[in-house]
N, C-alpha and C. Protein backbone atom coordinates (compact mmCIF):
# COMPACT_ATOMS: atom_id res chain seq x y z
N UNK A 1 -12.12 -9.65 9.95
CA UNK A 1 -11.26 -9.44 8.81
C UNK A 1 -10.86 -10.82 8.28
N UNK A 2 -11.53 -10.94 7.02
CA UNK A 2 -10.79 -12.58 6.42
C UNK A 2 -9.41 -12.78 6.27
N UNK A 3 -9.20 -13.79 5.89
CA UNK A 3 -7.16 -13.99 5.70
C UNK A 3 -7.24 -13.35 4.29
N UNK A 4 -7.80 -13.27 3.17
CA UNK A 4 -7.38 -12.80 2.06
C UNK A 4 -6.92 -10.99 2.42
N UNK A 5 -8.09 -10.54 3.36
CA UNK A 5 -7.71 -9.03 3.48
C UNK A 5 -6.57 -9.32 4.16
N UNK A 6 -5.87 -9.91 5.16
CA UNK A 6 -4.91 -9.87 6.02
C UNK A 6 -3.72 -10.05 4.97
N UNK A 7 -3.64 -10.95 4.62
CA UNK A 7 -2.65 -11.37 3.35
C UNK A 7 -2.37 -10.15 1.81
N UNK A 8 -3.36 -9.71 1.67
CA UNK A 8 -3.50 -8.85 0.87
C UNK A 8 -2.53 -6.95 1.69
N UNK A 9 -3.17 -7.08 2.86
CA UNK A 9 -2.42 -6.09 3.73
C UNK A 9 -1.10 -6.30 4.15
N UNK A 10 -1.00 -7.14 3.75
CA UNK A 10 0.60 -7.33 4.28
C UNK A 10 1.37 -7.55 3.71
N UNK A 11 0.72 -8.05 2.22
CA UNK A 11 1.74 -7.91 1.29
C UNK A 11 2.00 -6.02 0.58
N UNK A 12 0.80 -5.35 1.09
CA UNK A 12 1.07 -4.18 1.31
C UNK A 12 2.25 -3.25 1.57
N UNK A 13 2.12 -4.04 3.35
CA UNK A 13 3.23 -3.46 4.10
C UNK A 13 4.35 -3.71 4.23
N UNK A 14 4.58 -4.76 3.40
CA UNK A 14 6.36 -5.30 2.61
C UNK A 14 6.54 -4.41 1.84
N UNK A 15 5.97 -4.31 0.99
CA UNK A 15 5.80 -3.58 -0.52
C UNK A 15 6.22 -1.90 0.08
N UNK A 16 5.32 -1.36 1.15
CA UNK A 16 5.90 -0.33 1.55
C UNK A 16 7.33 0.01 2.39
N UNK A 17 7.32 -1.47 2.79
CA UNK A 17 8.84 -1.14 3.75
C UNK A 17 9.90 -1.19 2.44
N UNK A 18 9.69 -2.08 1.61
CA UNK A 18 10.63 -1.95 0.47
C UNK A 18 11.06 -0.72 0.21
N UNK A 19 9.71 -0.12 0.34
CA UNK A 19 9.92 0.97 -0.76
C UNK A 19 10.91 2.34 0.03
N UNK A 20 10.30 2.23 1.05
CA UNK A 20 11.15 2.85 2.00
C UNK A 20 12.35 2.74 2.63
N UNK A 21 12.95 1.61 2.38
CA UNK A 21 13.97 1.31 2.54
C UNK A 21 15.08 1.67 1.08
N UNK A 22 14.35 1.64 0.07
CA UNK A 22 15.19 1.65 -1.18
C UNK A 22 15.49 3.53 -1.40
N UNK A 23 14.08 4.34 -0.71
CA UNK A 23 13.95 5.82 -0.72
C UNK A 23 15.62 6.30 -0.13
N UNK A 24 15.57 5.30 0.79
CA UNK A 24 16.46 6.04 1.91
C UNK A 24 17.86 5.78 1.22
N UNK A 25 17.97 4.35 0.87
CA UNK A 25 19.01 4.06 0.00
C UNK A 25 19.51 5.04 -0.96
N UNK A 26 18.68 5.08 -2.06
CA UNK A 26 19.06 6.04 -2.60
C UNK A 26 19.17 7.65 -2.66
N UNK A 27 18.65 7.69 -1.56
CA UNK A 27 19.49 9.08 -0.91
C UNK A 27 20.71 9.36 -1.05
N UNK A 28 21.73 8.45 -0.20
CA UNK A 28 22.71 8.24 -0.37
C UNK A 28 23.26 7.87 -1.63
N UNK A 29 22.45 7.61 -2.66
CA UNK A 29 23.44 6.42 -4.16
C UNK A 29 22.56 6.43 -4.70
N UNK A 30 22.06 7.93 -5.66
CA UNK A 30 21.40 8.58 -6.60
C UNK A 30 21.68 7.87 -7.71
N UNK A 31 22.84 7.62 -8.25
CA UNK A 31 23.05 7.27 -9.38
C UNK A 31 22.86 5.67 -9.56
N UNK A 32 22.63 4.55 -8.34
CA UNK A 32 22.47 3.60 -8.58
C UNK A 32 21.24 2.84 -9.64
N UNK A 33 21.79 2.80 -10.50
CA UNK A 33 20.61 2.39 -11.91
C UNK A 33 19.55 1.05 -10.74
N UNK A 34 20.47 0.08 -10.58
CA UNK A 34 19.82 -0.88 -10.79
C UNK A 34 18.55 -0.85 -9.12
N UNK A 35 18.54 -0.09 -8.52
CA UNK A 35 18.21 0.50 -7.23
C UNK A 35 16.89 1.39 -8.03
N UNK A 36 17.37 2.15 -8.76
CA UNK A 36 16.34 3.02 -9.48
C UNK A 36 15.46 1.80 -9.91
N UNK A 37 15.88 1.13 -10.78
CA UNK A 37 14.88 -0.16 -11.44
C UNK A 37 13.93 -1.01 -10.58
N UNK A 38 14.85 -2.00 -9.27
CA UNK A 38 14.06 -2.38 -8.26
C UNK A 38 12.91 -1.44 -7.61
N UNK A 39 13.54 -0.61 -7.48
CA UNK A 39 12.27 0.74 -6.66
C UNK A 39 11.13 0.77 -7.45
N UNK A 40 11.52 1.37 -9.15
CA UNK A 40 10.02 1.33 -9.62
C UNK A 40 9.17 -0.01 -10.47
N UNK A 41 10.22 -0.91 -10.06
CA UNK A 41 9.30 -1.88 -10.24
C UNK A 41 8.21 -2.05 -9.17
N UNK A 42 8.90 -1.97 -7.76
CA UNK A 42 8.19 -2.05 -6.22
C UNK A 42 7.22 -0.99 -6.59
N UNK A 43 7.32 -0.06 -6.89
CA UNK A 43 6.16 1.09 -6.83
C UNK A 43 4.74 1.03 -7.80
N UNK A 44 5.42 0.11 -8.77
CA UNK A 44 4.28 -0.62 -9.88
C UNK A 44 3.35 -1.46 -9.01
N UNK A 45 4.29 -2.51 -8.59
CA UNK A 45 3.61 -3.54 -7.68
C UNK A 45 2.39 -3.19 -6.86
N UNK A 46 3.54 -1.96 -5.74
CA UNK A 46 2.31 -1.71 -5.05
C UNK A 46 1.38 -0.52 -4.90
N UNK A 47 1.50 0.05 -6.69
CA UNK A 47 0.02 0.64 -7.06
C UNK A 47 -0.96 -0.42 -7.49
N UNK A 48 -0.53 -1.58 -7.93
CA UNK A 48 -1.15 -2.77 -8.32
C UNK A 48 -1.82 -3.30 -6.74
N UNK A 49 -1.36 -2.95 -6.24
CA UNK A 49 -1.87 -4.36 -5.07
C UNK A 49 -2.60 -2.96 -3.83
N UNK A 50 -2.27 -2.13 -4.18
CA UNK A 50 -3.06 -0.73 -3.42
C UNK A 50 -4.29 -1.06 -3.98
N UNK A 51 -4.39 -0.86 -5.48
CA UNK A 51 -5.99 -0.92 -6.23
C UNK A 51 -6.70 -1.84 -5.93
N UNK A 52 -5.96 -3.48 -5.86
CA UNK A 52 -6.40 -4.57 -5.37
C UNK A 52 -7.29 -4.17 -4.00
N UNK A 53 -6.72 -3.64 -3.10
CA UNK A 53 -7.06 -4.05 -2.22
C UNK A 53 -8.55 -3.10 -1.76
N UNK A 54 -8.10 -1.81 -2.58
CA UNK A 54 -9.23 -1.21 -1.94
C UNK A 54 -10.29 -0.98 -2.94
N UNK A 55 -10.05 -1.93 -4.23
CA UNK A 55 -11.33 -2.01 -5.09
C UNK A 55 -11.74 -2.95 -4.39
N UNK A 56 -11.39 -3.95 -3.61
CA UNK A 56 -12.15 -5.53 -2.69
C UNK A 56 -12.34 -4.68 -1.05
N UNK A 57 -12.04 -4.01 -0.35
CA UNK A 57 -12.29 -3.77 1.06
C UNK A 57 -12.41 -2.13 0.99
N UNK A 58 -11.87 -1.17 0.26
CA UNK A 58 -12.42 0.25 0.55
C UNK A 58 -10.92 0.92 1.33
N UNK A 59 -11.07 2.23 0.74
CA UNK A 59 -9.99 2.81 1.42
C UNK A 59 -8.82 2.81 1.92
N UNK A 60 -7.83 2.75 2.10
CA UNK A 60 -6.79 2.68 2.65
C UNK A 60 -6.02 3.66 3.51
N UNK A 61 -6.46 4.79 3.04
CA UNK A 61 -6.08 6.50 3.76
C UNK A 61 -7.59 7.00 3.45
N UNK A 62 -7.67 7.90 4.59
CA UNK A 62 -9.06 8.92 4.43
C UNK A 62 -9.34 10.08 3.40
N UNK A 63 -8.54 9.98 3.16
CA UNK A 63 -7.33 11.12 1.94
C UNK A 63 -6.63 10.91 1.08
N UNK A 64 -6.37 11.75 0.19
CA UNK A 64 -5.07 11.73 -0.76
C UNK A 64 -5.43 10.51 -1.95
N UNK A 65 -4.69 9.52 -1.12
CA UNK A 65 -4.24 8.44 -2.86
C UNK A 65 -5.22 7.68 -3.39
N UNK A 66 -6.29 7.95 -2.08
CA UNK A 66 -7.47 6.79 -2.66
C UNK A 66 -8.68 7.43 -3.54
N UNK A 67 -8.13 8.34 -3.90
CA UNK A 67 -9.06 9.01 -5.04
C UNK A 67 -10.51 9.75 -4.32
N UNK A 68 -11.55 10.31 -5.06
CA UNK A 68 -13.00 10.24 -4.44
C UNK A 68 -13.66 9.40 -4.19
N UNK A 69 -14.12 9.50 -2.97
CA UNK A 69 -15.64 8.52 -2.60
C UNK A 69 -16.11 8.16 -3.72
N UNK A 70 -16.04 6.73 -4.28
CA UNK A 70 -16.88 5.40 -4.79
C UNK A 70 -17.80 5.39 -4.63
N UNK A 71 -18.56 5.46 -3.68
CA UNK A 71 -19.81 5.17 -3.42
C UNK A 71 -20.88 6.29 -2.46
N UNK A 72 -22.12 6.23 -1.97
CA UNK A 72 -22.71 7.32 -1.21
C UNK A 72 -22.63 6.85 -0.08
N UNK A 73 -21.38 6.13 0.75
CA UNK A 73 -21.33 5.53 1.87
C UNK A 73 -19.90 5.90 2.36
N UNK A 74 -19.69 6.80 3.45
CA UNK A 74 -17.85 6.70 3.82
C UNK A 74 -17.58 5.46 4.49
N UNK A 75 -16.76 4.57 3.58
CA UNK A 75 -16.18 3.29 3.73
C UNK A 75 -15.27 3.32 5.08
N UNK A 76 -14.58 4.67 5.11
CA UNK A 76 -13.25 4.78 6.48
C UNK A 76 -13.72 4.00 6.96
N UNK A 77 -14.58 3.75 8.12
CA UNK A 77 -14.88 3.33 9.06
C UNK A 77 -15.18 1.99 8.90
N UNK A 78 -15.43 1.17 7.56
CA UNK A 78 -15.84 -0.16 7.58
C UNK A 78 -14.75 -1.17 8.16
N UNK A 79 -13.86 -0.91 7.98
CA UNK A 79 -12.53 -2.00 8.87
C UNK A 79 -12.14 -1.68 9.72
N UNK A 80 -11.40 -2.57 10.31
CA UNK A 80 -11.26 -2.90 11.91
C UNK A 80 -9.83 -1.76 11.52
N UNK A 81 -9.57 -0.59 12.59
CA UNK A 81 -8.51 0.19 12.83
C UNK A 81 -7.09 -0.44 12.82
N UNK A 82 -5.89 -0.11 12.63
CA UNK A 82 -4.72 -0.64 12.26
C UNK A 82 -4.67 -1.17 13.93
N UNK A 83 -4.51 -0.99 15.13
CA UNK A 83 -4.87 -1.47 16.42
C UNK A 83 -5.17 -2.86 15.91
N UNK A 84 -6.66 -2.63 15.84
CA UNK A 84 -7.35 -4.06 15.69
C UNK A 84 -7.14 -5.21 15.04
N UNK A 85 -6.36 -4.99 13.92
CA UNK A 85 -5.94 -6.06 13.00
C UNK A 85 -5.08 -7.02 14.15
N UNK A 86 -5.74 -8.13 13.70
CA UNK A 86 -5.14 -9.42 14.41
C UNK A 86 -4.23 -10.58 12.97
N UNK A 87 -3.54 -10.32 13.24
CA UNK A 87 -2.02 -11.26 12.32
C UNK A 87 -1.75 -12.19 12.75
């Protein structure tokens, strides 16, 4: 796995803890505008940096958000398992 995929994944998994952290937030404090704003800016971001990553390395879930198979090849399997990633 090169450093760009590593770097690219991890700015991922900020992007998702954000986001999850702001979910939970506003659970509690629905009406917070400026909470609403940060969140979907974060959620812009990281549909931006989702596409990034798996128009350059493939897949990200086996399912769901990553649309249909691209290509006549199932990509799942081309990267090293969340285990394997070395940081």
């Amino acid at each position: 796995m090169d450093q760009m995929c590593v770097r690219m994944l991890r700015e991922l998994q900020e992007l998702e803890f954000a986001l999850v952290e702001l979910n939970l937030y506003l659970d509690t404090h629905p009406c917070d505008t400026q909470a609403i704003k940060t969140f979907n800016e974060l959620a812009v971001r990281y549909e931006q940096a989702r596409k990034a990553y798996e128009d350059k390395y493939g897949p990200l879930v086996n399912f769901g958000h990553s649309g249909p198979v691209k290509s006549h090849v199932w990509q799942w399997i081309d990267e090293p398992w969340p285990w394997e990633i070395e940081y």
